[in-house]
C-alpha atoms as a PDB file:
ATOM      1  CA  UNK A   1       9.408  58.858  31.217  1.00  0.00           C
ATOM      2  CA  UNK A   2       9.518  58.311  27.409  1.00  0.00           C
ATOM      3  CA  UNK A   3      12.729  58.845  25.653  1.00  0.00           C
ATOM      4  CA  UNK A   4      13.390  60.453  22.365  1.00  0.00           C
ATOM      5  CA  UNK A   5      13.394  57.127  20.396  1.00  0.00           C
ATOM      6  CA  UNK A   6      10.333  55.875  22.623  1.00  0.00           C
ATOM      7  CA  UNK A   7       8.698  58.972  21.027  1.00  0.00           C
ATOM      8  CA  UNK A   8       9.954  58.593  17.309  1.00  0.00           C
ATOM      9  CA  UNK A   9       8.758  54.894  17.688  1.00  0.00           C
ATOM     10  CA  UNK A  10       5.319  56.199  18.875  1.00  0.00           C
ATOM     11  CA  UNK A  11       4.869  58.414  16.400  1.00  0.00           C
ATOM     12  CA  UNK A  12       5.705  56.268  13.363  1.00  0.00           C
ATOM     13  CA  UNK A  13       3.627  53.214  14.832  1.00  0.00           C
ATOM     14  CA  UNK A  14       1.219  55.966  14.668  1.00  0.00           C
ATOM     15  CA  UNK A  15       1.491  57.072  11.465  1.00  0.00           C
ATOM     16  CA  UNK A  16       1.203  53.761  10.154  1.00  0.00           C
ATOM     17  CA  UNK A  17      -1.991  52.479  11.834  1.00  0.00           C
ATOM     18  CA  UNK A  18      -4.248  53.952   8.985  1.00  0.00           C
ATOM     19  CA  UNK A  19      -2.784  52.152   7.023  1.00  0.00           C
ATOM     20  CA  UNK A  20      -3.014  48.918   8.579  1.00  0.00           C
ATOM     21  CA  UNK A  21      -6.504  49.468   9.387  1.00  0.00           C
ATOM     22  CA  UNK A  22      -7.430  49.456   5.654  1.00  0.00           C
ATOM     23  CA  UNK A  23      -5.464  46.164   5.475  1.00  0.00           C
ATOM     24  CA  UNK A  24      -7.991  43.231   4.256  1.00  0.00           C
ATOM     25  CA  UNK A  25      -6.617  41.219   7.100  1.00  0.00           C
ATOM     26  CA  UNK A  26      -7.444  42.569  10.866  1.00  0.00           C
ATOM     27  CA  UNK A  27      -5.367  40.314  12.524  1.00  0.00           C
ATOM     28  CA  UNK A  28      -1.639  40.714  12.229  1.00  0.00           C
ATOM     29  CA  UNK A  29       1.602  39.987  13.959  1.00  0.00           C
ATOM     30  CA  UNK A  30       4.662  42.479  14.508  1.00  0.00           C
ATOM     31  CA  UNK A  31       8.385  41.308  15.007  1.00  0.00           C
ATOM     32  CA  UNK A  32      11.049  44.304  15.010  1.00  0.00           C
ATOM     33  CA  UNK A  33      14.700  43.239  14.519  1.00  0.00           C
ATOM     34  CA  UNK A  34      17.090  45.731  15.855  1.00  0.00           C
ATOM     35  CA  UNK A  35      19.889  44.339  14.474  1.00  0.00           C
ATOM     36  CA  UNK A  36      19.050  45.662  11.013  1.00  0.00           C
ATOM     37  CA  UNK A  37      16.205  47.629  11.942  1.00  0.00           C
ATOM     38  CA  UNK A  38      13.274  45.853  10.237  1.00  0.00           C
ATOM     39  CA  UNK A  39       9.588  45.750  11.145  1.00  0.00           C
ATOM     40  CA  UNK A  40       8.443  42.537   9.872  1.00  0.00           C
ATOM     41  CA  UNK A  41       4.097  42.686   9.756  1.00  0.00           C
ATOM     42  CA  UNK A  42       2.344  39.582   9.037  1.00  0.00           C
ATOM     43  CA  UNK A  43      -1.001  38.167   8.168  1.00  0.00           C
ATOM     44  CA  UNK A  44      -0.895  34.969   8.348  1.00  0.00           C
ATOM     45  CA  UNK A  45       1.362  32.684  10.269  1.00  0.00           C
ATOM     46  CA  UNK A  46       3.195  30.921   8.855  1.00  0.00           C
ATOM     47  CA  UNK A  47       3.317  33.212   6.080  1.00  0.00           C
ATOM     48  CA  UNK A  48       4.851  30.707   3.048  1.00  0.00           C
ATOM     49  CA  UNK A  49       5.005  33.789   0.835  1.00  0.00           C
ATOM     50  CA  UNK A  50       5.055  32.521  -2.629  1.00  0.00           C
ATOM     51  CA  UNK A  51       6.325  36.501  -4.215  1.00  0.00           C
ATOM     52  CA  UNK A  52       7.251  39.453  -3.193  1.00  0.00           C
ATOM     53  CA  UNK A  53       7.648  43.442  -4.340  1.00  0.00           C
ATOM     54  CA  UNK A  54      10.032  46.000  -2.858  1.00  0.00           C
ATOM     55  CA  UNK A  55       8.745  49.619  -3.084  1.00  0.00           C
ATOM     56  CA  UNK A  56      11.066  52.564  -3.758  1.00  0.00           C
ATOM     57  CA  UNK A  57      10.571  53.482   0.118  1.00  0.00           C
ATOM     58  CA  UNK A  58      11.479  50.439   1.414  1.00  0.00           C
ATOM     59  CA  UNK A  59       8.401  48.829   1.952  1.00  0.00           C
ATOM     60  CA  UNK A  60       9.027  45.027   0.877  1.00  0.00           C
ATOM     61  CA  UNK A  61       5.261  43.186   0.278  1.00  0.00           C
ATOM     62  CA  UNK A  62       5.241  39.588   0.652  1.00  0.00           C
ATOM     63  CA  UNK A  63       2.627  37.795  -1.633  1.00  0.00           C
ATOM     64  CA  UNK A  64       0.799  34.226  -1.752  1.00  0.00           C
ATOM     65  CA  UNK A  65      -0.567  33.967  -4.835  1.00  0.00           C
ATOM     66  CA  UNK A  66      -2.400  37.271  -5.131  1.00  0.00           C
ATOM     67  CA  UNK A  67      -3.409  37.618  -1.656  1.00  0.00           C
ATOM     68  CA  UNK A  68      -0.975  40.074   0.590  1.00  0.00           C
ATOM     69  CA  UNK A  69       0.180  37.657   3.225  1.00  0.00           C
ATOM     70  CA  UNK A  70       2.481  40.416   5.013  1.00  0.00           C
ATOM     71  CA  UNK A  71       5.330  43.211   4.351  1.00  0.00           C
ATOM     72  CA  UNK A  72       8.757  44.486   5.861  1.00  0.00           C
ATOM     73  CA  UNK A  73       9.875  48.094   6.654  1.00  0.00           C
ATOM     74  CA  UNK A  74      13.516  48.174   5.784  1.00  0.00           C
ATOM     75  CA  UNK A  75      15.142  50.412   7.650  1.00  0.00           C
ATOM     76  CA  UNK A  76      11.994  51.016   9.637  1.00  0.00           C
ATOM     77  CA  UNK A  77      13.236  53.756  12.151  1.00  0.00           C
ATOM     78  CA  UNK A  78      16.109  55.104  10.150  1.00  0.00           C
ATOM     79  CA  UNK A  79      13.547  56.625   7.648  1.00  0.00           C
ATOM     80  CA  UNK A  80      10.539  59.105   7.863  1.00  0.00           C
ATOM     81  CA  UNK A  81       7.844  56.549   7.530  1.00  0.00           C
ATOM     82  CA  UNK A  82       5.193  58.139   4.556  1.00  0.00           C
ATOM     83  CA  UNK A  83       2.333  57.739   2.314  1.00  0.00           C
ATOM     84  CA  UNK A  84       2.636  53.993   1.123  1.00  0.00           C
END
């Protein structure tokens, strides 16, 4: 039986999928650390991120040049994930 976090996590994985979808990159790779409750989403491994540009909600994108090599939810389940 899912739990109530089980759900929340369902849902906002859901919510995001659109979104990483219309990614240029199909192939990604997700880490979650609980500790500080960040979901880490990368296109390339390794990902040698040369820059990088926090949004106001959160949403940390890691450049290489000019080319979006991956990005970081901060706070990824202690926020209402929304239109990026």
């Amino acid at each position: 039986m899912a739990t109530a976090m089980m759900n929340k996590a369902i849902n906002q994985i859901n919510g995001m999928l659109p979104f990483l979808l219309q990614m240029p990159k199909k192939k990604f790779w997700l880490d979650y650390d609980s500790d500080v409750d960040v979901l880490y989403v990368n296109f390339q491994k390794p990902q040698r991120a040369t820059d990088s540009e926090m949004l106001k909600n959160g949403i940390l994108f890691r450049y290489k040049d000019t080319e979006v090599v991956g990005f970081y939810d901060i706070r990824c389940f202690n926020t209402q994930i929304t239109t990026y």
